[in-house]
Protein backbone atom coordinates (compact mmCIF):
# COMPACT_ATOMS: atom_id res chain seq x y z
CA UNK A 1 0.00 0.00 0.00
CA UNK A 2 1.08 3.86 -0.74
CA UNK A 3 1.63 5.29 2.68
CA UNK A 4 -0.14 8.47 3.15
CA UNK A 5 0.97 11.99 3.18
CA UNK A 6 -0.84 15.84 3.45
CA UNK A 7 -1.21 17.32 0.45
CA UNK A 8 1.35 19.62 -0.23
CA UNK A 9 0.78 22.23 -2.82
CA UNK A 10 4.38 23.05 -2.79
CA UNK A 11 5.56 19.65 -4.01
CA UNK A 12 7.68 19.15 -6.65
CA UNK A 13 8.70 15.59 -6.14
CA UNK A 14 7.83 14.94 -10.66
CA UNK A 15 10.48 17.45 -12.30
CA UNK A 16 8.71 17.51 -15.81
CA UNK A 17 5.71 18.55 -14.43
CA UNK A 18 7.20 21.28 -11.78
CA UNK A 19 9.32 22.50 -14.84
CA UNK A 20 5.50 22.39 -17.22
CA UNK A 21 4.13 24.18 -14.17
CA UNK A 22 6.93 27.12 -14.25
CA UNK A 23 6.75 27.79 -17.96
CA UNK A 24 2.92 27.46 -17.70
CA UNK A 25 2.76 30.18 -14.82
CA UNK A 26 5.54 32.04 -17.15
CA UNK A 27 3.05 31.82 -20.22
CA UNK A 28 -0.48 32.45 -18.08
CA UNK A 29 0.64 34.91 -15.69
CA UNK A 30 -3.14 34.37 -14.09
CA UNK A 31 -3.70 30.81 -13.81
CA UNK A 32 -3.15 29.31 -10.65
CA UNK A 33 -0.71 26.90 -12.29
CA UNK A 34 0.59 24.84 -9.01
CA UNK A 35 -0.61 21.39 -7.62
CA UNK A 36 -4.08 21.51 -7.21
CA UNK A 37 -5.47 20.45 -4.03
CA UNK A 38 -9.13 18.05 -3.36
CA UNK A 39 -12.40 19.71 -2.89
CA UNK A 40 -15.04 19.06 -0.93
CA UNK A 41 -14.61 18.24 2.81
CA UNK A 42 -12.66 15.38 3.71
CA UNK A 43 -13.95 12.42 5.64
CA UNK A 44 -16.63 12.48 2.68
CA UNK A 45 -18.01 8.92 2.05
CA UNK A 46 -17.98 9.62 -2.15
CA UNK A 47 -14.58 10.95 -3.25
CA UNK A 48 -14.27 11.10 -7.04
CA UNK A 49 -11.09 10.40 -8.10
CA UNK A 50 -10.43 12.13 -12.13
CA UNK A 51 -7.02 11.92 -13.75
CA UNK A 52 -5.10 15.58 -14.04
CA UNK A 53 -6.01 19.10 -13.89
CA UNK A 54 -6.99 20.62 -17.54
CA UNK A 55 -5.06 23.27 -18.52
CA UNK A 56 -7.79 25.80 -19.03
CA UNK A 57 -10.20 23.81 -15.98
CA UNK A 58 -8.02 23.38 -12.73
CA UNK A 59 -5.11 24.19 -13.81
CA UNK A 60 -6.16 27.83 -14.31
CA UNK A 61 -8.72 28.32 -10.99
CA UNK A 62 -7.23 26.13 -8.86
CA UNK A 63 -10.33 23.91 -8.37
CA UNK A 64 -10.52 20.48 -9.58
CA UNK A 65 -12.96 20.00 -12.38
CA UNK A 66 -13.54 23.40 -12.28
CA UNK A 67 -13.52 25.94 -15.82
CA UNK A 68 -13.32 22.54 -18.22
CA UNK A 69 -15.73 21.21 -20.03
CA UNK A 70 -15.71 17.70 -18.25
CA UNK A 71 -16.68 19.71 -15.11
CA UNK A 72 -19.98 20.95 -16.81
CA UNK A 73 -21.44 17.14 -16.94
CA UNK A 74 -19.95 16.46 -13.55
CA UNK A 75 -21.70 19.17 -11.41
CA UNK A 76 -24.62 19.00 -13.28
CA UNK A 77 -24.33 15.30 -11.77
CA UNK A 78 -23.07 15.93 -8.59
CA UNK A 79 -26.20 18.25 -8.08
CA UNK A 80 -28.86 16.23 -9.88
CA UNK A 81 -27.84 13.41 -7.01
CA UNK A 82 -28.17 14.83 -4.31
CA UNK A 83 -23.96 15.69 -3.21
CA UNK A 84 -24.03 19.49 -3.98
CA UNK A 85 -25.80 22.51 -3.76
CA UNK A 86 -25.63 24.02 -7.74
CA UNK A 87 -25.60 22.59 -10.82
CA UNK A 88 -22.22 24.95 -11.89
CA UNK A 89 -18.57 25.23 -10.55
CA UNK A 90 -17.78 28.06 -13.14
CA UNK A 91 -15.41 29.89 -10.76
CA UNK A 92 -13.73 29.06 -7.36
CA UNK A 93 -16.07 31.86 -5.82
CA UNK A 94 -19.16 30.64 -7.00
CA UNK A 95 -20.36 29.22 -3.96
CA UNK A 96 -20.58 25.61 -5.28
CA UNK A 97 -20.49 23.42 -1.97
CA UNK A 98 -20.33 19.72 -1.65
CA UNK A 99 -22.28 17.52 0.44
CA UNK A 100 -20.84 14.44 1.45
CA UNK A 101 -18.26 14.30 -1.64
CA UNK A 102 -14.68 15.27 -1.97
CA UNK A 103 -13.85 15.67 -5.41
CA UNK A 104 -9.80 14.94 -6.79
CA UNK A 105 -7.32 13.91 -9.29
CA UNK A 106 -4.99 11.01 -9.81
CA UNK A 107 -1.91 13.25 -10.59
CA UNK A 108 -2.15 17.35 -9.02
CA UNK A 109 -0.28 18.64 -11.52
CA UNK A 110 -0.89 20.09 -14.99
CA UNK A 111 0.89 17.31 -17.58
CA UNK A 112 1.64 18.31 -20.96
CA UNK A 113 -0.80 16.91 -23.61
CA UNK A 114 -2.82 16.25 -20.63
CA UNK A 115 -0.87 12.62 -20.63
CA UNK A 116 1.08 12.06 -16.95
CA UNK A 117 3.22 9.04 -17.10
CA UNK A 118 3.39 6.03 -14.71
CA UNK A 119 5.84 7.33 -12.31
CA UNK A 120 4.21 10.38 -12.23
CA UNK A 121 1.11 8.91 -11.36
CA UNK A 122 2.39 7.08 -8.46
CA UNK A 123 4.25 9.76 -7.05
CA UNK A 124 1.32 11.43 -6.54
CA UNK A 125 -0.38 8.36 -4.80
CA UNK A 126 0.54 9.36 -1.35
CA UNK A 127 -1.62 12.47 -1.32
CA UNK A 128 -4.78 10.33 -2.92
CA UNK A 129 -4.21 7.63 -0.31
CA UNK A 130 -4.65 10.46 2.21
CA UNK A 131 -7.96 11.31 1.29
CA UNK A 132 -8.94 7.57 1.12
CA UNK A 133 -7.16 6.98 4.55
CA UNK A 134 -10.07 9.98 6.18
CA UNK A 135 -13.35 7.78 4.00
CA UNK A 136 -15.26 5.91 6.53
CA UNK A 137 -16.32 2.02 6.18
CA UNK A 138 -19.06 1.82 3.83
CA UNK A 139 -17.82 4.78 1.20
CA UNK A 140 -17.75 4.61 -2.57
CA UNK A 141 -14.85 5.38 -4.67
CA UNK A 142 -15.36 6.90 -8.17
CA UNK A 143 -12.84 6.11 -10.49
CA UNK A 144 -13.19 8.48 -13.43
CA UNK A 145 -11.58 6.48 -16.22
CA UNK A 146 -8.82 3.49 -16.05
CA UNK A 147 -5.81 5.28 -15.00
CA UNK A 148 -7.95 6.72 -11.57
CA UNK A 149 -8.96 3.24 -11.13
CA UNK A 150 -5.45 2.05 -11.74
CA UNK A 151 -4.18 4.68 -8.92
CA UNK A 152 -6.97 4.16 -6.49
CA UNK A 153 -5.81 -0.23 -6.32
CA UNK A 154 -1.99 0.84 -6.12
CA UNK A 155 -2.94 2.73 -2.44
CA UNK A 156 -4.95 -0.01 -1.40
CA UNK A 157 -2.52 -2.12 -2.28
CA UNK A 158 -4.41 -4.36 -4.58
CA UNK A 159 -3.52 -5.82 -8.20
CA UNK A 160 -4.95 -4.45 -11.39
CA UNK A 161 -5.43 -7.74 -12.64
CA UNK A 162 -7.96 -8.79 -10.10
CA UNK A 163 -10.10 -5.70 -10.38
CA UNK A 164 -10.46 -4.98 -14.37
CA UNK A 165 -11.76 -1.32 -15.12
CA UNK A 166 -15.16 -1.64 -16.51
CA UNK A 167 -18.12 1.17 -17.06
CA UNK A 168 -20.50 0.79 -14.07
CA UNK A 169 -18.35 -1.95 -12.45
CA UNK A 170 -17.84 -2.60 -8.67
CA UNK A 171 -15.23 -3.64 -6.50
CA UNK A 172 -14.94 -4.22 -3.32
CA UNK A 173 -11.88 -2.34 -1.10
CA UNK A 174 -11.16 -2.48 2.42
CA UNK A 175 -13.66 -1.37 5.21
CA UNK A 176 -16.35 -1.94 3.00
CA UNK A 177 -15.98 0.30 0.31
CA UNK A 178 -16.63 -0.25 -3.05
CA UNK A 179 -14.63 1.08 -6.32
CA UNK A 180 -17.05 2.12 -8.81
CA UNK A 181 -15.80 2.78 -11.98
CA UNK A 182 -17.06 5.23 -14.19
CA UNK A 183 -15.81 6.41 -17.90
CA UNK A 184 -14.05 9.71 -17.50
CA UNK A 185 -16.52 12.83 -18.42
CA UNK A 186 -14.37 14.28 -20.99
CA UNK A 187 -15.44 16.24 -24.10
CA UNK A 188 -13.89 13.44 -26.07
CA UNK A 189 -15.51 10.71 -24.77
CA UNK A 190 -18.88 12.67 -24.66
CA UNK A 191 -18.75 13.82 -27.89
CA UNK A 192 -18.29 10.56 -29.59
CA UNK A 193 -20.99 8.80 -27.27
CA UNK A 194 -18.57 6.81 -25.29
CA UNK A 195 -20.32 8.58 -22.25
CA UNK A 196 -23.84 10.28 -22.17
CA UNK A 197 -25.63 11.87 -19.82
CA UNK A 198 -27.64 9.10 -19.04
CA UNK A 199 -24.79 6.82 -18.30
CA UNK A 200 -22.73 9.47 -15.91
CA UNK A 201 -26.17 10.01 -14.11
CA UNK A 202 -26.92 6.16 -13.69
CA UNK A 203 -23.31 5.55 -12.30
CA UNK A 204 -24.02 8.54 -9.77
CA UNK A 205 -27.17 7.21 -8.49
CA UNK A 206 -25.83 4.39 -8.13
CA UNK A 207 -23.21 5.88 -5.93
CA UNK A 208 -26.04 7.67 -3.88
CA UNK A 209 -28.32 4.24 -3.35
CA UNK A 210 -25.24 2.24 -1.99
CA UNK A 211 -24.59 5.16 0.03
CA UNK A 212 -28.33 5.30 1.50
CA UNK A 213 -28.38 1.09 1.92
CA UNK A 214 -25.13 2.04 3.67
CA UNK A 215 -26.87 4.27 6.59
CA UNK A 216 -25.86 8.10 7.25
């Protein structure tokens, strides 16, 4: 298992990226440009886990999901089930709030072409396995696409090959929380139909009945 660390939004343990980072705050004076640290309050029993910030989405406001298109489908979500109080995260000061759900990313930092590689990705797993460390027994993970899933097994310390990434799967992890996979809410994979809206909003209610059977 990843052993568990704070985030630190000073870390530059992944020199590609902290060098990315620097020429990105060089070339966008205004974006926030650093790691980009989890919303939502922690101890949350849903935590959706994404890939990397988006250039022009977290990358530039400092909130995950937030100014990108795949945020759009995923507040509208969010909201539609119950876990947040607006249907937009537009802005960091837009008073979006989240209700029972912490929202991250596999990897904090910006990678170019949006593409982080493997070591990156588990460099980064010590900050993810914090926020699964504070999820009570009975929480679901959302893995939003295969490498989230990927990251989310490597802190529990479980092998890919037992837990295949599938749309709508779920897997069981310690203390009696389940995995539950979900294609990432990209523009790509919306706008070729990999994902609709009906799909995303399925996988979320799912995630807010196995909550409920769960107990508050």
């Amino acid at each position: 298992m990843v052993r568990p660390q704070a985030f630190d939004i000073d870390c530059t343990a992944c020199p590609r990226l902290a060098t990315f980072l620097r020429e990105t705050r060089a070339l966008h004076p205004t974006y926030y440009a650093r790691p980009v640290p989890a919303f939502g309050p922690r101890g949350a029993r849903l935590l959706v886990v994404g890939l990397a910030p988006g250039m022009r989405g977290a990358n530039a406001t400092g909130r995950p999901f937030t100014g990108d298109f795949a945020g759009i489908l995923l507040y509208q979500t969010l909201f539609a089930t119950g876990f947040s109080n607006q249907p937009r995260g537009d802005r960091p000061d837009d008073g979006l709030e989240l209700y029972d759900c912490r929202v991250t990313n596999a990897v904090r930092c910006l990678p170019p072409a949006n593409k982080p590689t493997a070591t990156e990705v588990k460099n980064c797993g010590r900050f993810l396995s914090h926020d699964l460390a504070a999820m009570p027994a009975g929480g679901i993970v959302l893995a939003l696409g295969r490498i989230a899933h990927e990251a989310v097994l490597r802190c529990e310390g479980q092998r890919q090959r037992d837990y295949p990434f599938a749309h709508g799967r779920r897997h069981p992890l310690s203390r009696r929380r389940t995995l539950l996979d979900s294609y990432h809410c990209s523009r790509y994979n919306t706008q070729t139909g990999r994902l609709t809206s009906a799909m995303f909003h399925a996988v979320l209610s799912t995630a807010r009945e196995l909550l409920s059977a769960a107990g508050a």
